[in-house]
Protein backbone atom coordinates (compact mmCIF):
# COMPACT_ATOMS: atom_id res chain seq x y z
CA UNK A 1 -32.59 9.93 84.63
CA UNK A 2 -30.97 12.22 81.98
CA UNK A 3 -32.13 15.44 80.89
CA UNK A 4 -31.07 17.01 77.65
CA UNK A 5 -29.81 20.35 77.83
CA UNK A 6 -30.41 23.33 75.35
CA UNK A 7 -27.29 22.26 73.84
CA UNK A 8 -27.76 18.89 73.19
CA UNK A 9 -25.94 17.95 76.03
CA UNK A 10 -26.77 15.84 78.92
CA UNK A 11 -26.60 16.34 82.64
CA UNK A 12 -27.81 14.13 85.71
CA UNK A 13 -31.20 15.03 86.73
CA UNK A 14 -32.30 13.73 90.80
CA UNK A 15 -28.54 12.67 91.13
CA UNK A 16 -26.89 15.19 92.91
CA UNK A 17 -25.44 13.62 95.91
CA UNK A 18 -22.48 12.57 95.29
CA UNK A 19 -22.06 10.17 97.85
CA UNK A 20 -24.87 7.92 96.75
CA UNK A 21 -22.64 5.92 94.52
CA UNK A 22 -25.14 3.19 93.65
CA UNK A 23 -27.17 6.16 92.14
CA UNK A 24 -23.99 7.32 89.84
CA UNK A 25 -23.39 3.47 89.25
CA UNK A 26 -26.60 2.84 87.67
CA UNK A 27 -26.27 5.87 85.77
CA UNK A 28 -23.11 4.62 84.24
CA UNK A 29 -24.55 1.38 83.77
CA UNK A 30 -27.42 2.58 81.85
CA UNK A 31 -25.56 4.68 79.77
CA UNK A 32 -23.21 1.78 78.68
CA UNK A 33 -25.67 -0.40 77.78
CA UNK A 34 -27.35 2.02 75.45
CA UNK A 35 -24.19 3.06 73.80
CA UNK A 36 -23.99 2.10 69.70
CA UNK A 37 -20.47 1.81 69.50
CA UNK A 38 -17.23 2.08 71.58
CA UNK A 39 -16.94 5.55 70.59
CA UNK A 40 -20.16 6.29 71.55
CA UNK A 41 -19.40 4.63 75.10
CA UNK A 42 -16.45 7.04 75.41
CA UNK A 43 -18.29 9.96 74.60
CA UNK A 44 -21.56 8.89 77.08
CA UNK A 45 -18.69 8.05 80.61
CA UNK A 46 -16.38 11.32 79.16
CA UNK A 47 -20.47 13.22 80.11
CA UNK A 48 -20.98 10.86 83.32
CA UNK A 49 -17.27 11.74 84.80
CA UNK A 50 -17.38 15.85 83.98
CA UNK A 51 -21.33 15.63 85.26
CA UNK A 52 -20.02 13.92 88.15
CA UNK A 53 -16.95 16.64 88.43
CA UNK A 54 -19.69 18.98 88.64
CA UNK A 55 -21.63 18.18 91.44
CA UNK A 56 -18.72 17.23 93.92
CA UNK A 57 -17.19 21.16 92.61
CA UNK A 58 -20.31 22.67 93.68
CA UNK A 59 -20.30 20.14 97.26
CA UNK A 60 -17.18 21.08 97.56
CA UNK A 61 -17.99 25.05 97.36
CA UNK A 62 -21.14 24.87 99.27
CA UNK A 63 -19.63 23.41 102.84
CA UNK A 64 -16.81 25.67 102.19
CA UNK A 65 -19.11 28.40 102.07
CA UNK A 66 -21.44 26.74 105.40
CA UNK A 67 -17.75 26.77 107.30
């Protein structure tokens, strides 16, 4: 579900739709439940939300550019 990146950080990999919100849902989900500490849980949604930022951006720029 998550790849790690060169950087250590992680992105969505197979969830690019942004409209399939059970997908994004379970992502979260998953992600809670293997977070250590409430810190940790910040850090893991703070990567889900700018992931998720991400892939309606690049929606959002794509139809523009198929208009």
């Amino acid at each position: 579900m998550w790849e790690e990146t060169h950087e250590g950080q992680k992105n969505v990999s197979g969830y690019g739709d942004s409209r399939d919100g059970m997908k994004w849902v379970e992502v979260f989900v998953q992600e809670m439940m293997h977070a250590s500490n409430i810190e940790d849980a910040r850090r893991r949604a703070s990567r889900i939300l700018e992931t998720f930022e991400q892939v309606i951006s690049e929606q959002t720029r794509v139809s523009k550019e198929v208009v």
